[in-house]
PDB file of N, CA and C in Angstrom:
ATOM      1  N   UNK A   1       0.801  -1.190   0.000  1.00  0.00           N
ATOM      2  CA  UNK A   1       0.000   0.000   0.000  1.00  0.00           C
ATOM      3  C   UNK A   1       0.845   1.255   0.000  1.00  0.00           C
ATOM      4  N   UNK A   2       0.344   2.198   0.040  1.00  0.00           N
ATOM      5  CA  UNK A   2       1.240   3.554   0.180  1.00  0.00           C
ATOM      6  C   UNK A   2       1.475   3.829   1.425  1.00  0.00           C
ATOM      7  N   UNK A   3       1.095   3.200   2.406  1.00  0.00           N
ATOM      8  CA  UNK A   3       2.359   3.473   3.738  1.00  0.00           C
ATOM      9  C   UNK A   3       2.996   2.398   3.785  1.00  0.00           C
ATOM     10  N   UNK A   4       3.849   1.738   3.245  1.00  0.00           N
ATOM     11  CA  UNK A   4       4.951   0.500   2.828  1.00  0.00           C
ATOM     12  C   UNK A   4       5.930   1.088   3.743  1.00  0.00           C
ATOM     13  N   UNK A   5       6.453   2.168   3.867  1.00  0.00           N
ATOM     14  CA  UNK A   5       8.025   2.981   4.204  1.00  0.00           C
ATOM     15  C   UNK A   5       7.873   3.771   5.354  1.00  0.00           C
ATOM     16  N   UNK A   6       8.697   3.603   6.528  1.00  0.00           N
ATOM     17  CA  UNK A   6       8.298   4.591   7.499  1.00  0.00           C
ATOM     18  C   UNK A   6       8.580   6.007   7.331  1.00  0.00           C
ATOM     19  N   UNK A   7       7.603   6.335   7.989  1.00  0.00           N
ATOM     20  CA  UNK A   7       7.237   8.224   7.905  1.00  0.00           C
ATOM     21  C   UNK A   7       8.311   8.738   7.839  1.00  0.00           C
ATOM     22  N   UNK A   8       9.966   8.553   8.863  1.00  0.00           N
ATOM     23  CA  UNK A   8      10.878   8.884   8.948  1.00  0.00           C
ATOM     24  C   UNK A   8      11.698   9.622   7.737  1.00  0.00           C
ATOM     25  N   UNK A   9      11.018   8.963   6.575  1.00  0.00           N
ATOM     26  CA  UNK A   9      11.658   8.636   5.221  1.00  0.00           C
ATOM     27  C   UNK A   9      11.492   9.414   4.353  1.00  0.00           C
ATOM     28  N   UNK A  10      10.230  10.185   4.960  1.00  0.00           N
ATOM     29  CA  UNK A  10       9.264  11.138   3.959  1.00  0.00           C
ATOM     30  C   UNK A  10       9.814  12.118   3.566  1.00  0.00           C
ATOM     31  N   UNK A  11      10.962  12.819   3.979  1.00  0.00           N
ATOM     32  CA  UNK A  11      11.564  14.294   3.166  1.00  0.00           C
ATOM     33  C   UNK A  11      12.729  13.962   3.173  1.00  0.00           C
ATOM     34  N   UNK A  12      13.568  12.747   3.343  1.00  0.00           N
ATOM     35  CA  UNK A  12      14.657  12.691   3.052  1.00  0.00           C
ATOM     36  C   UNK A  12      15.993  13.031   1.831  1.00  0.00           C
ATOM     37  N   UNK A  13      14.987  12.725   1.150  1.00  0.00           N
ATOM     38  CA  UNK A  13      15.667  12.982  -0.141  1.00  0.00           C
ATOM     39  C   UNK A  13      15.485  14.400  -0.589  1.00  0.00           C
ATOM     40  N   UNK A  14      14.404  14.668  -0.285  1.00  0.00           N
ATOM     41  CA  UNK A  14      14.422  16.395  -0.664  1.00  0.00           C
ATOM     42  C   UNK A  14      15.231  17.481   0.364  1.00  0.00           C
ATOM     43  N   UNK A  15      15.109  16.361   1.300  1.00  0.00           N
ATOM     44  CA  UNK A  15      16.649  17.712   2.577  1.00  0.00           C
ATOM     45  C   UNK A  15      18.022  17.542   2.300  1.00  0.00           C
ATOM     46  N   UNK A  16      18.110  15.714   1.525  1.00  0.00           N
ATOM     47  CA  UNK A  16      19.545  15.623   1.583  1.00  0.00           C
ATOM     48  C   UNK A  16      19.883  16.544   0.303  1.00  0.00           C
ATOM     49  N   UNK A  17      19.242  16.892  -0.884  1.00  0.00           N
ATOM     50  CA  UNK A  17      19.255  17.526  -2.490  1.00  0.00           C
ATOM     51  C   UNK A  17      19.872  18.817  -2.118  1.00  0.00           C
ATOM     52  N   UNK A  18      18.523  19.272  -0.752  1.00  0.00           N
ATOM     53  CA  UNK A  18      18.254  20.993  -0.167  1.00  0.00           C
ATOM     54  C   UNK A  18      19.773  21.461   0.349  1.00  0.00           C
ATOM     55  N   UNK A  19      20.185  20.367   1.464  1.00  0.00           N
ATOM     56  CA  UNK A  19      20.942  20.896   1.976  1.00  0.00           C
ATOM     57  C   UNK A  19      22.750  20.081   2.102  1.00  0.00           C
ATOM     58  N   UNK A  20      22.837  18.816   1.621  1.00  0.00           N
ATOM     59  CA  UNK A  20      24.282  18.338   1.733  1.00  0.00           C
ATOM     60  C   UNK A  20      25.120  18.727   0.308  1.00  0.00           C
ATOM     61  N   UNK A  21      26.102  19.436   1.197  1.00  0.00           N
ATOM     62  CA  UNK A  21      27.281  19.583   0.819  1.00  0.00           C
ATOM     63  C   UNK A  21      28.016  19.370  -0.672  1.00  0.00           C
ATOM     64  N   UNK A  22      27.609  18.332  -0.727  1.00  0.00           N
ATOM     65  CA  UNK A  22      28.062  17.245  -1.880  1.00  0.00           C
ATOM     66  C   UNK A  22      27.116  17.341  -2.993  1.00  0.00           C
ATOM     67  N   UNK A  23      25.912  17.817  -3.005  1.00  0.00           N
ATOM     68  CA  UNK A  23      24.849  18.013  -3.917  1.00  0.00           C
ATOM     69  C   UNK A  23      25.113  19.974  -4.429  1.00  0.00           C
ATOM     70  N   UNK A  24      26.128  20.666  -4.275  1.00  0.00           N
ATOM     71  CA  UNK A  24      26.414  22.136  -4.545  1.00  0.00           C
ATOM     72  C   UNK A  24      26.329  22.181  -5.973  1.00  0.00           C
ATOM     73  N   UNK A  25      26.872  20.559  -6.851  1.00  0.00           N
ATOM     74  CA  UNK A  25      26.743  21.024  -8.260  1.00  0.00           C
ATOM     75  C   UNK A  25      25.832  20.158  -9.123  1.00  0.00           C
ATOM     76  N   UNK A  26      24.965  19.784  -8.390  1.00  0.00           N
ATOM     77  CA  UNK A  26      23.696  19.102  -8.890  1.00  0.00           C
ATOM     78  C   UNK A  26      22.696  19.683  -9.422  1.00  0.00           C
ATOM     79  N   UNK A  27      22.253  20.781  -9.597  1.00  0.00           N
ATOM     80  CA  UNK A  27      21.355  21.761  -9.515  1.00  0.00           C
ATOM     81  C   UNK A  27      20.805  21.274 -10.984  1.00  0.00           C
ATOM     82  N   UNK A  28      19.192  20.802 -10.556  1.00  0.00           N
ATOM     83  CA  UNK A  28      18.612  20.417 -11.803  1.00  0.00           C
ATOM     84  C   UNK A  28      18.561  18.641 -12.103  1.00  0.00           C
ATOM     85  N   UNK A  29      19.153  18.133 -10.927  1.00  0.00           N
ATOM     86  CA  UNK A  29      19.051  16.417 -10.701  1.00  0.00           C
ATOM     87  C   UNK A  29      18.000  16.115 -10.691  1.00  0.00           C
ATOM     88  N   UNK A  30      17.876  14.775 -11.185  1.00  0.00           N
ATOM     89  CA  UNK A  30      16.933  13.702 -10.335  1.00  0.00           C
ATOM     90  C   UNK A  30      16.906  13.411  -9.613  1.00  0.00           C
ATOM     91  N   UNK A  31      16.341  13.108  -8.548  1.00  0.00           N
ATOM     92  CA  UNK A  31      16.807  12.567  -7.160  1.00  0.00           C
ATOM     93  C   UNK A  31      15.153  11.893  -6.968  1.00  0.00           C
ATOM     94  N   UNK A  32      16.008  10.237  -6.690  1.00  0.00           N
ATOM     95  CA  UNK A  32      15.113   9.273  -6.097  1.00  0.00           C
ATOM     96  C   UNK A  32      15.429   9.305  -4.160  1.00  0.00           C
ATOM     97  N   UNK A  33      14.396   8.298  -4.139  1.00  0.00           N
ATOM     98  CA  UNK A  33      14.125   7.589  -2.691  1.00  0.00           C
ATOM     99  C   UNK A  33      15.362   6.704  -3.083  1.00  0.00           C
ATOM    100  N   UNK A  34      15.936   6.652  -1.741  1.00  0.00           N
ATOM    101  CA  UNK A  34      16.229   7.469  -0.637  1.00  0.00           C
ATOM    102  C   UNK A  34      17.282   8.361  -0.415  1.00  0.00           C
ATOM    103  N   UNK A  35      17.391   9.483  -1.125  1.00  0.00           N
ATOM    104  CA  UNK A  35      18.641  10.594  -0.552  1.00  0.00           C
ATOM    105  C   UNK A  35      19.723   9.806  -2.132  1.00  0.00           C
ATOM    106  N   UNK A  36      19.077   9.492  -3.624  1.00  0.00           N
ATOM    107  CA  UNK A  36      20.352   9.180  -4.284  1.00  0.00           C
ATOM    108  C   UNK A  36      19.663   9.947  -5.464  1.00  0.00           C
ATOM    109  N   UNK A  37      21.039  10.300  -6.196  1.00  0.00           N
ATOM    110  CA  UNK A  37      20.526  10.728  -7.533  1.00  0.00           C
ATOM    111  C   UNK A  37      20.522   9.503  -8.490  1.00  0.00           C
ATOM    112  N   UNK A  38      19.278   9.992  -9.666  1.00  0.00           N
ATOM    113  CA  UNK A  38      18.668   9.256 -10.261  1.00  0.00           C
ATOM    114  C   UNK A  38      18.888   9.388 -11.631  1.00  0.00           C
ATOM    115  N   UNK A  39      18.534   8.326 -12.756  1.00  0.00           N
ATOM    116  CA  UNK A  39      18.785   8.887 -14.308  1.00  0.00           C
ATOM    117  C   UNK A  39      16.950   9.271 -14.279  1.00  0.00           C
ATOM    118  N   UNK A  40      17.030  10.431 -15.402  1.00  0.00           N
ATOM    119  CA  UNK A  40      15.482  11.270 -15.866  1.00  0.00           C
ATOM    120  C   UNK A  40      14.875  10.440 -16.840  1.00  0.00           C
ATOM    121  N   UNK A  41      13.445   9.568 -16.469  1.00  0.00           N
ATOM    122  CA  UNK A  41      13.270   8.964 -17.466  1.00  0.00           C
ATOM    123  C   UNK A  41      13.351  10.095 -19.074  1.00  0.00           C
ATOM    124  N   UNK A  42      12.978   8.913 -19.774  1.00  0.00           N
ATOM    125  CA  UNK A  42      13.276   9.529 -21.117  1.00  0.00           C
ATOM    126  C   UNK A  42      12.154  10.377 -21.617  1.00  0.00           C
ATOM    127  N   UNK A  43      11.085  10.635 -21.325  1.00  0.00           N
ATOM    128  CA  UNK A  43       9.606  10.881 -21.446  1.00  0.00           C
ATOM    129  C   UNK A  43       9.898  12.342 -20.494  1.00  0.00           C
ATOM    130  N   UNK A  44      10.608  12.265 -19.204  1.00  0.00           N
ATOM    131  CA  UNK A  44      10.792  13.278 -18.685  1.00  0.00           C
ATOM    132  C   UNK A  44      10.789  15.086 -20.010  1.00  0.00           C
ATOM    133  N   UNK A  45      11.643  14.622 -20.664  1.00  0.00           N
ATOM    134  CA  UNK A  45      12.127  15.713 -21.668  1.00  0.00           C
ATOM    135  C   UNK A  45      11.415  16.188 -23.088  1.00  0.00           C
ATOM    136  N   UNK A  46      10.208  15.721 -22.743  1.00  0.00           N
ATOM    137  CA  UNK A  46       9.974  15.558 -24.264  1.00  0.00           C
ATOM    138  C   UNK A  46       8.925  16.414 -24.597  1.00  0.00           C
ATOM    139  N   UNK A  47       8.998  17.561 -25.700  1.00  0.00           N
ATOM    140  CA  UNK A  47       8.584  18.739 -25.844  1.00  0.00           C
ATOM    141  C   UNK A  47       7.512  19.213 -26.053  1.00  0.00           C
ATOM    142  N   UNK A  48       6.276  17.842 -26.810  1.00  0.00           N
ATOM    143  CA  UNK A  48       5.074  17.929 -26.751  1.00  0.00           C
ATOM    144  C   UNK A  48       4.383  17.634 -25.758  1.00  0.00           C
ATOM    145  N   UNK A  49       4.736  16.767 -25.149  1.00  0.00           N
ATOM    146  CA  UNK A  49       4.269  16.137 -23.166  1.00  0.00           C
ATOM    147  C   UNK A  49       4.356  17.179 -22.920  1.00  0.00           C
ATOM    148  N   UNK A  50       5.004  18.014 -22.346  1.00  0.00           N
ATOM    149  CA  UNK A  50       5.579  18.995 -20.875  1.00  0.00           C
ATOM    150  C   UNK A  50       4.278  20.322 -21.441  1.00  0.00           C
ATOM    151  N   UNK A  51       3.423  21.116 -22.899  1.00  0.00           N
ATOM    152  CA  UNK A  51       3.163  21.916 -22.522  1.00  0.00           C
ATOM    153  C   UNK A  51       1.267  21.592 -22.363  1.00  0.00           C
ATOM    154  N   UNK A  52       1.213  19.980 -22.549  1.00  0.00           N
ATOM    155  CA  UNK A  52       0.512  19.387 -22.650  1.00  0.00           C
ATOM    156  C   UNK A  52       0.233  19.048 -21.099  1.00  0.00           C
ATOM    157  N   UNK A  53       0.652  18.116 -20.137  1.00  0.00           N
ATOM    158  CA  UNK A  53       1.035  18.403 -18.669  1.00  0.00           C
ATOM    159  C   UNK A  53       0.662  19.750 -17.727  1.00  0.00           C
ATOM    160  N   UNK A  54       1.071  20.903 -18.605  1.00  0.00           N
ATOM    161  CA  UNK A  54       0.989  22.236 -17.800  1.00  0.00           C
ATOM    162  C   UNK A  54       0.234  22.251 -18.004  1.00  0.00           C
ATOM    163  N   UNK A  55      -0.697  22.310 -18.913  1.00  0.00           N
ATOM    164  CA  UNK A  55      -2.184  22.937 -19.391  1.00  0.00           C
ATOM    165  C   UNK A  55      -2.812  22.223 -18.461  1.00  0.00           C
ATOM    166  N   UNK A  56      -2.534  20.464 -18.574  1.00  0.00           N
ATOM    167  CA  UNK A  56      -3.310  19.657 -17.703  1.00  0.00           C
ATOM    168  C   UNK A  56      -3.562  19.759 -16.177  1.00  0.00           C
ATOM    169  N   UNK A  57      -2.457  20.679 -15.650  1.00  0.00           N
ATOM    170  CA  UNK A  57      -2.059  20.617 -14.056  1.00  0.00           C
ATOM    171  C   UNK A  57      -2.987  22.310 -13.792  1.00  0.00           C
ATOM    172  N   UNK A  58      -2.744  22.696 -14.258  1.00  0.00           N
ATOM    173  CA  UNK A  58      -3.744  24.426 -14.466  1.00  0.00           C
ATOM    174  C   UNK A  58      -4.704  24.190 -14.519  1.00  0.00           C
ATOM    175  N   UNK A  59      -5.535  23.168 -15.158  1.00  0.00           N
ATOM    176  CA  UNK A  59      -7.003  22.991 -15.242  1.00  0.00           C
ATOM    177  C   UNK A  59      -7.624  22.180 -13.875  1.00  0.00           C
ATOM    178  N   UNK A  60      -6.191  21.307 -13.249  1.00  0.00           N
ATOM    179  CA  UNK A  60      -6.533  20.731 -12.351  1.00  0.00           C
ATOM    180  C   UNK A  60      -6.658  21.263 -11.085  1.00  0.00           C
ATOM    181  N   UNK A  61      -6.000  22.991 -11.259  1.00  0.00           N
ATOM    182  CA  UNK A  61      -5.773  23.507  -9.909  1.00  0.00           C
ATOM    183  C   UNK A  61      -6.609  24.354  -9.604  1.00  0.00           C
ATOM    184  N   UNK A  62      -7.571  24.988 -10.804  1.00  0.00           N
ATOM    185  CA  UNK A  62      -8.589  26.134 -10.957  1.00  0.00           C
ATOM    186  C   UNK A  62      -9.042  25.699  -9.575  1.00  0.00           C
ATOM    187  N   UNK A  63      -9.514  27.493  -8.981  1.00  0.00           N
ATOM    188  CA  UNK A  63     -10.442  26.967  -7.602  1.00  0.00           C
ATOM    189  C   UNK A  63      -9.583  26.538  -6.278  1.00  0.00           C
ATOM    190  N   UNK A  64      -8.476  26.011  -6.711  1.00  0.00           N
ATOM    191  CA  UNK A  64      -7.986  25.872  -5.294  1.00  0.00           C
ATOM    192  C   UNK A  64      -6.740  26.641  -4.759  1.00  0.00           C
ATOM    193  N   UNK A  65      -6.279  27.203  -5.678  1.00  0.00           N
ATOM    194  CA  UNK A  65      -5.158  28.752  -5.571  1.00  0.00           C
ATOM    195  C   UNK A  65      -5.474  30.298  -5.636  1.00  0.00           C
TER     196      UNK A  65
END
């Protein structure tokens, strides 16, 4: 189910990105669970998806911003 992983776990990777040391020239990574960088799927980049996505995420947010 979706609580599989303890809570502990839940911002890890986004504090270790935020704030260690070692991540200064990462800027613009992937970063998976738990605290590692990741390869971008390939779909990530792709130029007709992404303005297709935005439109989709804007229509989804009307009303609640």
């Amino acid at each position: 189910g979706w609580m599989q992983h303890p809570v502990e776990f839940g911002a890890l990777t986004q504090l270790w990105a935020g704030t260690s040391p070692e991540m200064i020239d990462t800027n613009g990574g992937y970063f998976i669970p738990w605290a590692r960088v990741g390869k971008m799927p390939t779909g990530a980049l792709n130029s007709e998806v992404g303005p297709k996505l935005w439109d989709w995420i804007e229509e989804q947010r009307k009303g609640h911003f």
